[in-house]
Protein backbone atom coordinates (compact mmCIF):
# COMPACT_ATOMS: atom_id res chain seq x y z
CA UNK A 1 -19.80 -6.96 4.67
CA UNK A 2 -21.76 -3.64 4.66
CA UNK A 3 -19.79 -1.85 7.35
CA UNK A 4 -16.70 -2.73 4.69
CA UNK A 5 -18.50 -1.35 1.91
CA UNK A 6 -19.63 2.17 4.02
CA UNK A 7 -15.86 2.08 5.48
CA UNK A 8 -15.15 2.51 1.22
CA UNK A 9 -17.69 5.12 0.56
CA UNK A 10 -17.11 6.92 3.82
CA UNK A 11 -12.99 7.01 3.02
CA UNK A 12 -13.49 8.08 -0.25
CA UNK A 13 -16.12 10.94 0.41
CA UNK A 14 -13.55 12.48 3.31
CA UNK A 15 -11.06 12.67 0.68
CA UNK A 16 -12.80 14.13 -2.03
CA UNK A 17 -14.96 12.06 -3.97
CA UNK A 18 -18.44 13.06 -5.26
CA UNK A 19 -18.81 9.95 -6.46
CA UNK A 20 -17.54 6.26 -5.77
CA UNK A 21 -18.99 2.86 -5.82
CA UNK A 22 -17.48 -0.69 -4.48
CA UNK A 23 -17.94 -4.09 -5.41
CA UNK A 24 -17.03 -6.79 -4.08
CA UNK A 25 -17.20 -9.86 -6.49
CA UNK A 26 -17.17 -13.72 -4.84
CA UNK A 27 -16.39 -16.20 -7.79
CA UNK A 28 -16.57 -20.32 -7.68
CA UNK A 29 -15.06 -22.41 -10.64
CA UNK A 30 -14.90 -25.83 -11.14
CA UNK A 31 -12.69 -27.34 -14.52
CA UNK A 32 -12.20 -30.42 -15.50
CA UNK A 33 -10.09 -31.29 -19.00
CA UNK A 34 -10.79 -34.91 -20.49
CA UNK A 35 -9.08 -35.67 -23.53
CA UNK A 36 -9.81 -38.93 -25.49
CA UNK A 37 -11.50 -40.29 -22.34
CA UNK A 38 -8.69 -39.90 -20.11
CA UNK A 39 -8.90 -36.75 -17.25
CA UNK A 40 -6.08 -34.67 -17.37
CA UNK A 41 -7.03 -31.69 -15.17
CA UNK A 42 -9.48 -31.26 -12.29
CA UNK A 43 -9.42 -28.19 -10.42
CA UNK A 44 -11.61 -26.09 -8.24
CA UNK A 45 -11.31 -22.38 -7.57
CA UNK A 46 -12.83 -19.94 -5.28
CA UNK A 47 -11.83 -16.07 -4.97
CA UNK A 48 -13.18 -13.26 -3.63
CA UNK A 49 -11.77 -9.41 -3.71
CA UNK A 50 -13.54 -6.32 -4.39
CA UNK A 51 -13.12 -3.24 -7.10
CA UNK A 52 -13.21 0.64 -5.89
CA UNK A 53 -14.12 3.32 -8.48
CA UNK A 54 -14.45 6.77 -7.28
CA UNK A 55 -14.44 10.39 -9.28
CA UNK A 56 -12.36 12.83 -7.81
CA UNK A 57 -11.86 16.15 -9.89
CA UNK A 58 -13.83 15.21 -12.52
CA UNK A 59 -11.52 12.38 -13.17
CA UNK A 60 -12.12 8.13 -12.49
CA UNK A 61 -9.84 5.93 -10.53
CA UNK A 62 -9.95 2.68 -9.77
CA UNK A 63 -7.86 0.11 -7.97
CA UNK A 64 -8.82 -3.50 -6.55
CA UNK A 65 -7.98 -6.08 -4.30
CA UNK A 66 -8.49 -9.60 -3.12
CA UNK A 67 -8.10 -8.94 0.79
CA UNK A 68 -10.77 -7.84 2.14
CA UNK A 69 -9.53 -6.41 5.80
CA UNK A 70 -10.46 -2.64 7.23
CA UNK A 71 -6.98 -1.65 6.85
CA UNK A 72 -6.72 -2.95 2.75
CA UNK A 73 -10.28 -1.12 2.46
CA UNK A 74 -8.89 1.99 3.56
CA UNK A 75 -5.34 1.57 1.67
CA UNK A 76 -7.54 0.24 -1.41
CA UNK A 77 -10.04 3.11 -1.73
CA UNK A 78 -6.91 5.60 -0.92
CA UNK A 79 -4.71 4.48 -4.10
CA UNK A 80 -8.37 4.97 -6.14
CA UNK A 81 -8.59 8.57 -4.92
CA UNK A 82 -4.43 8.76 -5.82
CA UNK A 83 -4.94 7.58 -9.25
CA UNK A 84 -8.35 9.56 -9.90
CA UNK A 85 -6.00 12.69 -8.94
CA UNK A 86 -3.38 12.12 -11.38
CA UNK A 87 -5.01 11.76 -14.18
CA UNK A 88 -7.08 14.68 -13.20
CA UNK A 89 -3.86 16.09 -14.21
CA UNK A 90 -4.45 15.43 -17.76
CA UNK A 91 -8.09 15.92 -17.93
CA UNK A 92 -9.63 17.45 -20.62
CA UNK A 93 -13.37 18.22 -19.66
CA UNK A 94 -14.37 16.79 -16.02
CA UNK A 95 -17.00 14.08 -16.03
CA UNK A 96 -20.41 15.06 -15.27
CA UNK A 97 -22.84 11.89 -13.60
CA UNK A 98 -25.86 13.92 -13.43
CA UNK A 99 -28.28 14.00 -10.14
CA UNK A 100 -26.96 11.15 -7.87
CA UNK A 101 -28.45 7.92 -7.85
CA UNK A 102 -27.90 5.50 -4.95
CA UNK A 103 -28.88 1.75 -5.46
CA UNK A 104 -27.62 -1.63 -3.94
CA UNK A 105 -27.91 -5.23 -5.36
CA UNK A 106 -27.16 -8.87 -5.81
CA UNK A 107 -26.79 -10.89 -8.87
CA UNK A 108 -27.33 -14.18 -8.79
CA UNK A 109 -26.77 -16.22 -11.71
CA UNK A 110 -30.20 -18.20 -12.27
CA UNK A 111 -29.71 -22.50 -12.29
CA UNK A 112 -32.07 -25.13 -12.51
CA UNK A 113 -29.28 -27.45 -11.24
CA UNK A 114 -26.34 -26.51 -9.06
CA UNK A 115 -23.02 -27.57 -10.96
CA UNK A 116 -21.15 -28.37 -7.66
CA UNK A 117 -23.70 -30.47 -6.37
CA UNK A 118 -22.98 -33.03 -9.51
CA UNK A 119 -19.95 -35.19 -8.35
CA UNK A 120 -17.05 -35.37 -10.47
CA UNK A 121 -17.67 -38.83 -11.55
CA UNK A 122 -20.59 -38.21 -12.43
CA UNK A 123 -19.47 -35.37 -14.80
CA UNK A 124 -16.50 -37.38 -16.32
CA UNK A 125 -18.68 -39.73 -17.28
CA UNK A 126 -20.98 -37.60 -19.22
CA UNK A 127 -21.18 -37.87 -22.70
């Protein structure tokens, strides 16, 4: 996943970025509607895609996708630096980030018990 996430950084610095940032967001859902004791919905979800913000100008763009190939990184990170143009076109007073900071991390939401690992019977019958 890192040589997707440099790929980002590395498109959007060649075409003019001082500044851009990528993340790429994996999400796992699980719902399950009971009404009056009888289950009328069980689903599960998984998705996974990833968000592209970049300042070119002085002026944000963003764009996002849920395919995460090379090519859709590059074609992703491209329409970013497109919009971030435009609406440089408009801009008032640039935005000014200060002394660059780099940082990379993982969040984790904390659980004493993982949800999935309950079985679905065992969650339609709680009460």
């Amino acid at each position: 996943m890192d040589h997707l996430l440099l790929k980002a950084l590395n498109t959007a610095k060649m075409k003019g970025a001082s500044y851009a940032d990528i993340r790429f967001v994996e999400t796992n859902q699980e719902r399950l509607v009971v009404r009056n004791g009888v289950v009328e919905t069980i689903t599960k979800d998984e998705s996974i895609g990833f968000g592209v913000r970049v300042l070119v100008n002085g002026s944000w763009g963003f764009a996002s996708s849920p395919t995460l190939t090379p090519r859709n990184i590059d074609e992703t990170t491209l329409l970013a630096v497109k919009i971030a143009k435009a609406s440089s076109v408009l801009q008032r007073k640039p935005v000014n980030l200060g002394p660059p900071v780099t940082s990379k991390g993982t969040y984790v939401t904390p659980i004493q018990i993982d949800p999935f690992g309950i079985s679905i019977e065992r969650k339609i019958a709680f009460k």
